[in-house]
PDB file of N, CA and C in Angstrom:
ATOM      1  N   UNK A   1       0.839  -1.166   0.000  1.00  0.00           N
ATOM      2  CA  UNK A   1       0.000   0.000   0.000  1.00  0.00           C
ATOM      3  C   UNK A   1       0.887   1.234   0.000  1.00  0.00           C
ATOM      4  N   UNK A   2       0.376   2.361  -0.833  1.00  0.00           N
ATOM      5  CA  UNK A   2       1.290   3.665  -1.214  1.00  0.00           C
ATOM      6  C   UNK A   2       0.798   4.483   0.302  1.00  0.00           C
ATOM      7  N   UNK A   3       1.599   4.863   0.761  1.00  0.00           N
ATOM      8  CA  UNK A   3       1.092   6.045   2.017  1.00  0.00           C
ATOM      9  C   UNK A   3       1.163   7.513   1.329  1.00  0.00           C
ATOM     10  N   UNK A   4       0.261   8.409   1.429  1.00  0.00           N
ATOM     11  CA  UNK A   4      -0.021   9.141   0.911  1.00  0.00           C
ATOM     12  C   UNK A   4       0.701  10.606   1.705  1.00  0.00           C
ATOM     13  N   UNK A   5       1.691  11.574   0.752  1.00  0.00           N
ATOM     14  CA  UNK A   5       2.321  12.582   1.501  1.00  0.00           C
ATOM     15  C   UNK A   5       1.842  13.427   1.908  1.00  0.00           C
ATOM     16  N   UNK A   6       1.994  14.549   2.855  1.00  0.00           N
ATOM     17  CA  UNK A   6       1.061  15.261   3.279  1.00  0.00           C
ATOM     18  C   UNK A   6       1.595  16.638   2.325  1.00  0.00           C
ATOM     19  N   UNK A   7       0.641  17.512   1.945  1.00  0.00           N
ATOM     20  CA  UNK A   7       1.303  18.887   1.050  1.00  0.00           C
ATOM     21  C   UNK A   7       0.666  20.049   1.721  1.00  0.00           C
ATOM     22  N   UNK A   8       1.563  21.116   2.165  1.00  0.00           N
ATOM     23  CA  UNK A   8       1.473  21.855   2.943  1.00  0.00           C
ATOM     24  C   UNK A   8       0.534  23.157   1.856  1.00  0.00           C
ATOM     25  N   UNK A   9      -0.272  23.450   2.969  1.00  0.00           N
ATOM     26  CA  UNK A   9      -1.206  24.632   2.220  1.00  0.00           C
ATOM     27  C   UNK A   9      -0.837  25.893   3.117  1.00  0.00           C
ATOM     28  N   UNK A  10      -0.269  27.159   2.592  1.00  0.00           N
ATOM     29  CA  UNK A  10      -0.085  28.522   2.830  1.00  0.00           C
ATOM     30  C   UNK A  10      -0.874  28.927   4.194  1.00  0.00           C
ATOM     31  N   UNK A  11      -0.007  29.025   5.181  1.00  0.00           N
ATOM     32  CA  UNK A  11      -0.546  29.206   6.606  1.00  0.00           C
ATOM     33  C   UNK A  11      -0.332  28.408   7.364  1.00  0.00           C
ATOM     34  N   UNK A  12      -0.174  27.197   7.033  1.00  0.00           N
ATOM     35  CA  UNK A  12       0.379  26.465   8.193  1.00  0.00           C
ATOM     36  C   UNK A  12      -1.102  25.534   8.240  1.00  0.00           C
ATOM     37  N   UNK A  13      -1.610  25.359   7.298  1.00  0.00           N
ATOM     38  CA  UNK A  13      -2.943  24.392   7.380  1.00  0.00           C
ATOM     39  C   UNK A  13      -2.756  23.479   6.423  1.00  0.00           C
ATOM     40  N   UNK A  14      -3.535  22.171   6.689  1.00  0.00           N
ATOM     41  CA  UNK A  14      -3.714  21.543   5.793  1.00  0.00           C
ATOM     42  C   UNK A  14      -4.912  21.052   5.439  1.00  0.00           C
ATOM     43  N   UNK A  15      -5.531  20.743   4.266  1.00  0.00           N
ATOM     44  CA  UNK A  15      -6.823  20.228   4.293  1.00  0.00           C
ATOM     45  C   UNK A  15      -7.206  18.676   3.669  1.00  0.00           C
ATOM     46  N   UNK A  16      -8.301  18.367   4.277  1.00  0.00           N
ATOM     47  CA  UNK A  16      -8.689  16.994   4.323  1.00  0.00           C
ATOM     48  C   UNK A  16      -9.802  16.398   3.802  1.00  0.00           C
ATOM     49  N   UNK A  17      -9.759  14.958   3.237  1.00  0.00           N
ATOM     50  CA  UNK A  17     -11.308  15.045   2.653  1.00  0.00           C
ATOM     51  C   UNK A  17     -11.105  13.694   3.099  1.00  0.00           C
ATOM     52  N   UNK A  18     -12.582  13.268   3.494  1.00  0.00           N
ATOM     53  CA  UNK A  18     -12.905  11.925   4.285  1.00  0.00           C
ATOM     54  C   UNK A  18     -13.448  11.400   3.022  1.00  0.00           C
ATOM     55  N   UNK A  19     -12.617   9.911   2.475  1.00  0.00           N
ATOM     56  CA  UNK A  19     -13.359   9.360   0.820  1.00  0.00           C
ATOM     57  C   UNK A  19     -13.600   7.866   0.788  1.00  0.00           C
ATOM     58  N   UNK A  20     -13.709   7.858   2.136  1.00  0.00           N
ATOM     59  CA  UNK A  20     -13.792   6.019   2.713  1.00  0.00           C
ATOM     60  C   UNK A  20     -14.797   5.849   4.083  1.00  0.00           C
ATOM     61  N   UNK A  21     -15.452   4.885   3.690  1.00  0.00           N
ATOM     62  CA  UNK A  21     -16.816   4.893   5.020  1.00  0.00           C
ATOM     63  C   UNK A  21     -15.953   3.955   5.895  1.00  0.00           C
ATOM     64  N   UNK A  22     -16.212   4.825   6.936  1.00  0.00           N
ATOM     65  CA  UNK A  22     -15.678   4.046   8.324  1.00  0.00           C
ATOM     66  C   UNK A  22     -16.357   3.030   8.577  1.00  0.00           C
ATOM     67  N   UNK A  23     -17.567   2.220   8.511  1.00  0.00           N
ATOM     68  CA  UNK A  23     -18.419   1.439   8.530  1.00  0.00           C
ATOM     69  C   UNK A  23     -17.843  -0.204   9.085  1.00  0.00           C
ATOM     70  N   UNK A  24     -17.134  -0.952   8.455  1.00  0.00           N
ATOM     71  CA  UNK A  24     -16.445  -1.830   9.002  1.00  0.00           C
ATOM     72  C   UNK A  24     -14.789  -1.584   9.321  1.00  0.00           C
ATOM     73  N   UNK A  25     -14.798  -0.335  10.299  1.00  0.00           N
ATOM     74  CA  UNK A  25     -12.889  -0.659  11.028  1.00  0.00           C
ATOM     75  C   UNK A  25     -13.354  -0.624  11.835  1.00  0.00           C
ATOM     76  N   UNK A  26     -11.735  -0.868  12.123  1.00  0.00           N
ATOM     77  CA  UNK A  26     -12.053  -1.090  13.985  1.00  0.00           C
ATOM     78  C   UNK A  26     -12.599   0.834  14.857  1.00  0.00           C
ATOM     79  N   UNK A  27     -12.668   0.402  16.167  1.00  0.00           N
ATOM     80  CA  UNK A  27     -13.605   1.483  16.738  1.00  0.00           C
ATOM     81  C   UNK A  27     -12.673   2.400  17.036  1.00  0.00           C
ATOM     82  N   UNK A  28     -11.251   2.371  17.009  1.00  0.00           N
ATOM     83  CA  UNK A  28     -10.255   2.923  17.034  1.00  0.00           C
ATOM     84  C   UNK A  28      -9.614   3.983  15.695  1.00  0.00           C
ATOM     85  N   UNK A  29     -10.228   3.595  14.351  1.00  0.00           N
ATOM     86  CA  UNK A  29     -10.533   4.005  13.498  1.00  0.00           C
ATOM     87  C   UNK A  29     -11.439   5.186  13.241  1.00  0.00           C
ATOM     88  N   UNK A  30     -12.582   4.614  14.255  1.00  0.00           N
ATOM     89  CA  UNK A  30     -13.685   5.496  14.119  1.00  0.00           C
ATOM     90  C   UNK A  30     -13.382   6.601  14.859  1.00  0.00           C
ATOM     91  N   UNK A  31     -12.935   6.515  16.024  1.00  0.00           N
ATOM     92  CA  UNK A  31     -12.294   7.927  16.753  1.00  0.00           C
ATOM     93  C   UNK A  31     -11.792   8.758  16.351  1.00  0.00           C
ATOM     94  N   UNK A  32     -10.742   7.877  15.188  1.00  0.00           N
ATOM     95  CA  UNK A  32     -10.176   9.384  14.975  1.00  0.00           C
ATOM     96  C   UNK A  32     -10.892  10.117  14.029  1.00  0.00           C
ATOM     97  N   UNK A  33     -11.400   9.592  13.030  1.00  0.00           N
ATOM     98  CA  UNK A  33     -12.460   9.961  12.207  1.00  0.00           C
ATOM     99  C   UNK A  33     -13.091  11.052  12.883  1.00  0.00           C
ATOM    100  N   UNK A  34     -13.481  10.753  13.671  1.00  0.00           N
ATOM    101  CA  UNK A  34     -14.663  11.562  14.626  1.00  0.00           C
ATOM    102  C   UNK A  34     -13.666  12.552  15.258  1.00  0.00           C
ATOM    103  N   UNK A  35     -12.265  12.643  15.614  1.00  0.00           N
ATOM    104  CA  UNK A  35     -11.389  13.194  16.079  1.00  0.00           C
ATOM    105  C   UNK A  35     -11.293  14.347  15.702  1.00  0.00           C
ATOM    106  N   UNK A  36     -10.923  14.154  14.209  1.00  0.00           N
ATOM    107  CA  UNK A  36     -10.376  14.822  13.163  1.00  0.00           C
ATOM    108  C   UNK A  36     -11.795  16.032  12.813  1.00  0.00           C
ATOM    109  N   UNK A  37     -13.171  15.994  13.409  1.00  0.00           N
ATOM    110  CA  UNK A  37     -14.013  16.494  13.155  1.00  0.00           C
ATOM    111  C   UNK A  37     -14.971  16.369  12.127  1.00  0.00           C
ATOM    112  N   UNK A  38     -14.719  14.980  10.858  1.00  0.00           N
ATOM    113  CA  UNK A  38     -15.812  15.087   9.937  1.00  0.00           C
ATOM    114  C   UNK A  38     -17.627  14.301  10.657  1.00  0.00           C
ATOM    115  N   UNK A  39     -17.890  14.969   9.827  1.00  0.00           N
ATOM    116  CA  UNK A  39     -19.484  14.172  10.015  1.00  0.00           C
ATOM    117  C   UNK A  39     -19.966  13.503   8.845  1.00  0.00           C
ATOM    118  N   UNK A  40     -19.513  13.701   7.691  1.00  0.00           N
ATOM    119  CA  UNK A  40     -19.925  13.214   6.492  1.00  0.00           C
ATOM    120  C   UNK A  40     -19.112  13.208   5.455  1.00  0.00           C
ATOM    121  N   UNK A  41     -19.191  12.059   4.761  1.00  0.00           N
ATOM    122  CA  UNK A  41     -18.390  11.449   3.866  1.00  0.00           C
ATOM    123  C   UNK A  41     -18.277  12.731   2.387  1.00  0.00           C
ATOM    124  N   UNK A  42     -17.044  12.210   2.293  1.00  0.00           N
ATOM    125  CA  UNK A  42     -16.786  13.502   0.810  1.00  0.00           C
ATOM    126  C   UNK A  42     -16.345  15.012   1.904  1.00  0.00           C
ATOM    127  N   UNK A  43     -16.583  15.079   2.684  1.00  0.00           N
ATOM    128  CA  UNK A  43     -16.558  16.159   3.225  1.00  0.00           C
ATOM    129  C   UNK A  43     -14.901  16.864   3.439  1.00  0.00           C
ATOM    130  N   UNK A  44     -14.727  18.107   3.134  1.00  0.00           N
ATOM    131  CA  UNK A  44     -13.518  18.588   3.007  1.00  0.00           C
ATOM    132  C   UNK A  44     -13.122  19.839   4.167  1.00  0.00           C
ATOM    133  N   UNK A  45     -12.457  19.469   5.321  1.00  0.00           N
ATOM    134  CA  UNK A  45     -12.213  20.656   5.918  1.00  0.00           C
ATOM    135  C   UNK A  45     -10.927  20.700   6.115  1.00  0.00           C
ATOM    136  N   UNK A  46     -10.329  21.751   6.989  1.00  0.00           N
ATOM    137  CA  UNK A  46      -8.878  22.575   6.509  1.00  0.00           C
ATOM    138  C   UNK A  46      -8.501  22.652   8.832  1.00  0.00           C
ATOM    139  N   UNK A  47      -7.290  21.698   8.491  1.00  0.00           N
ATOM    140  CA  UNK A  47      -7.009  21.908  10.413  1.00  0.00           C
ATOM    141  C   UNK A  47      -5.730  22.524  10.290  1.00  0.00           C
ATOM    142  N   UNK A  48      -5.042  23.221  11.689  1.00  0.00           N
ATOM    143  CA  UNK A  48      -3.750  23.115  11.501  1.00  0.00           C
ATOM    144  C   UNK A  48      -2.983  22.246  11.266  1.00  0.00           C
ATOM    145  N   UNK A  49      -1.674  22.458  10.598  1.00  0.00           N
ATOM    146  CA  UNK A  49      -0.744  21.378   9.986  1.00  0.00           C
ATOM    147  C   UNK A  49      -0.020  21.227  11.554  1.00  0.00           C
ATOM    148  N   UNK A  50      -0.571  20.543  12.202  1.00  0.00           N
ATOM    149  CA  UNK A  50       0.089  20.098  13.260  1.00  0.00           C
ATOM    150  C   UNK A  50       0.847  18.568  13.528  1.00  0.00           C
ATOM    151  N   UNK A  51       1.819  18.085  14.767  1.00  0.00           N
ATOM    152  CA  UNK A  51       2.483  16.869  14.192  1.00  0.00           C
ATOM    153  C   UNK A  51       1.145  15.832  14.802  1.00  0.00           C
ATOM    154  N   UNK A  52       0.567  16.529  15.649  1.00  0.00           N
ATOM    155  CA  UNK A  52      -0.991  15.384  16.274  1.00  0.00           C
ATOM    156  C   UNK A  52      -2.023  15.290  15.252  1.00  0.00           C
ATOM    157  N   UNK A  53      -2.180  16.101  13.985  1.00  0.00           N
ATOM    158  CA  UNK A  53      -3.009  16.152  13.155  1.00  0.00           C
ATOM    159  C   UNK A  53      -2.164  15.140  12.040  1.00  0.00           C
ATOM    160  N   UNK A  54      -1.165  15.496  11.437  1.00  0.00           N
ATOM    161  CA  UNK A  54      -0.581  14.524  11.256  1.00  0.00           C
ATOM    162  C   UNK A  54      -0.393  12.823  11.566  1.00  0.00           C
ATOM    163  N   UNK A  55      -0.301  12.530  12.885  1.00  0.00           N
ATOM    164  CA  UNK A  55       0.165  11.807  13.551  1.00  0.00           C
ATOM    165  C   UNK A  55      -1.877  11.309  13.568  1.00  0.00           C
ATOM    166  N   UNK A  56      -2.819  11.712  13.524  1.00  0.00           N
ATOM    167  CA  UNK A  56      -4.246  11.240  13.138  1.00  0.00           C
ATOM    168  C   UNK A  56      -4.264  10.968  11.779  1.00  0.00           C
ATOM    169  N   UNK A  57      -3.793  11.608  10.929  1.00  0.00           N
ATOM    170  CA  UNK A  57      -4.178  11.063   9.425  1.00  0.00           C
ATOM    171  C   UNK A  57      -3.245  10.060   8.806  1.00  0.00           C
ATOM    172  N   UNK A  58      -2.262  10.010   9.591  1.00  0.00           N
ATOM    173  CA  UNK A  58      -0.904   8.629   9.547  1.00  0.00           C
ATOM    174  C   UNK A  58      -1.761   7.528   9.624  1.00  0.00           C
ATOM    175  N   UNK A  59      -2.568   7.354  10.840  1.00  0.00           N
ATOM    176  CA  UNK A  59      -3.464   5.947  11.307  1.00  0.00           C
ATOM    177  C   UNK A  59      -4.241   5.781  10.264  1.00  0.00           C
ATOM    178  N   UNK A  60      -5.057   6.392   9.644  1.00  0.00           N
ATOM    179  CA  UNK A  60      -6.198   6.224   9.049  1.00  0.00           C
ATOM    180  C   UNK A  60      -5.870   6.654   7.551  1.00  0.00           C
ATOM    181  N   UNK A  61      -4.841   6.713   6.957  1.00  0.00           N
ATOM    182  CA  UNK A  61      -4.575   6.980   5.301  1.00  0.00           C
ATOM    183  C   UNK A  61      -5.560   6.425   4.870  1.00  0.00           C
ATOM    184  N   UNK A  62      -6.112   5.000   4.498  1.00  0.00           N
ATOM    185  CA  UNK A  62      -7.128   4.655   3.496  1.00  0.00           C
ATOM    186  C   UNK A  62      -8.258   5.206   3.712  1.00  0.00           C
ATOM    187  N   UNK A  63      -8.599   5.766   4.773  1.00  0.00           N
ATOM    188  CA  UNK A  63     -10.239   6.714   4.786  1.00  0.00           C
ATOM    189  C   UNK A  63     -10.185   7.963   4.625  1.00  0.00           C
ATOM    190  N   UNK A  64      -9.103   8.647   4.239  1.00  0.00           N
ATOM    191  CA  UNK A  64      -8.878  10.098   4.213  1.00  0.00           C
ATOM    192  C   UNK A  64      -7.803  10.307   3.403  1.00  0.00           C
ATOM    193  N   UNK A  65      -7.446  11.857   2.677  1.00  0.00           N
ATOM    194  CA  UNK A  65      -6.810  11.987   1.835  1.00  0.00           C
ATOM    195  C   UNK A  65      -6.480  13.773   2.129  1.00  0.00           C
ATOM    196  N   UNK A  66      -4.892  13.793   1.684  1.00  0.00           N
ATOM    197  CA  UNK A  66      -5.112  14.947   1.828  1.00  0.00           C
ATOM    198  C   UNK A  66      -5.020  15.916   0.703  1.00  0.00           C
ATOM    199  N   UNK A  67      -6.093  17.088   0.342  1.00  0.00           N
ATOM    200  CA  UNK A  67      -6.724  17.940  -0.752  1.00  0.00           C
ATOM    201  C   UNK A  67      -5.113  18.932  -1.154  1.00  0.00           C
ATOM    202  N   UNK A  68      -5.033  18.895  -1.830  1.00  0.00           N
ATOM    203  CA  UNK A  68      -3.787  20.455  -2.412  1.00  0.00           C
ATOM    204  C   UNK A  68      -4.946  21.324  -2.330  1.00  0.00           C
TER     205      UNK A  68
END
C-alpha cells in the first residue's frame, strides 16, 4: 500500500477530505475519524498542519486523503 504525503497549504494548514466509510474498522478508526471532526463522507475541511493532526491522518490513510 502507497502512504499518501502530506502537502502543505499557505498558513500552516492543511486540508482533508474523508473518501472512505468508516463502517467496518475497527472502533479505534472510528475515533479518529470523529477526532479529526468530519461528520460526512466527501466532506472537506482545513485543520492546523500540526504533528498530532498529522500523527491522526498517519493511522487512518485509506479513509482520508489529503486535498492540495
Amino acid at each position: 500500500m502507497t502512504t499518501k504525503t502530506s502537502k502543505l497549504v499557505a498558513g500552516g494548514k492543511i486540508q482533508l477530505k474523508w473518501v472512505r466509510s468508516a463502517i467496518c474498522t475497527p472502533m479505534k478508526h472510528k475515533k479518529v475519524v470523529k477526532g479529526l471532526g468530519f461528520t460526512r463522507l466527501n466532506q472537506v475541511i482545513e485543520r492546523p498542519d500540526t504533528a498530532a493532526i498529522r500523527g491522526m491522518v498517519k493511522k487512518i490513510p485509506h479513509l482520508v486523503e489529503i486535498v492540495e
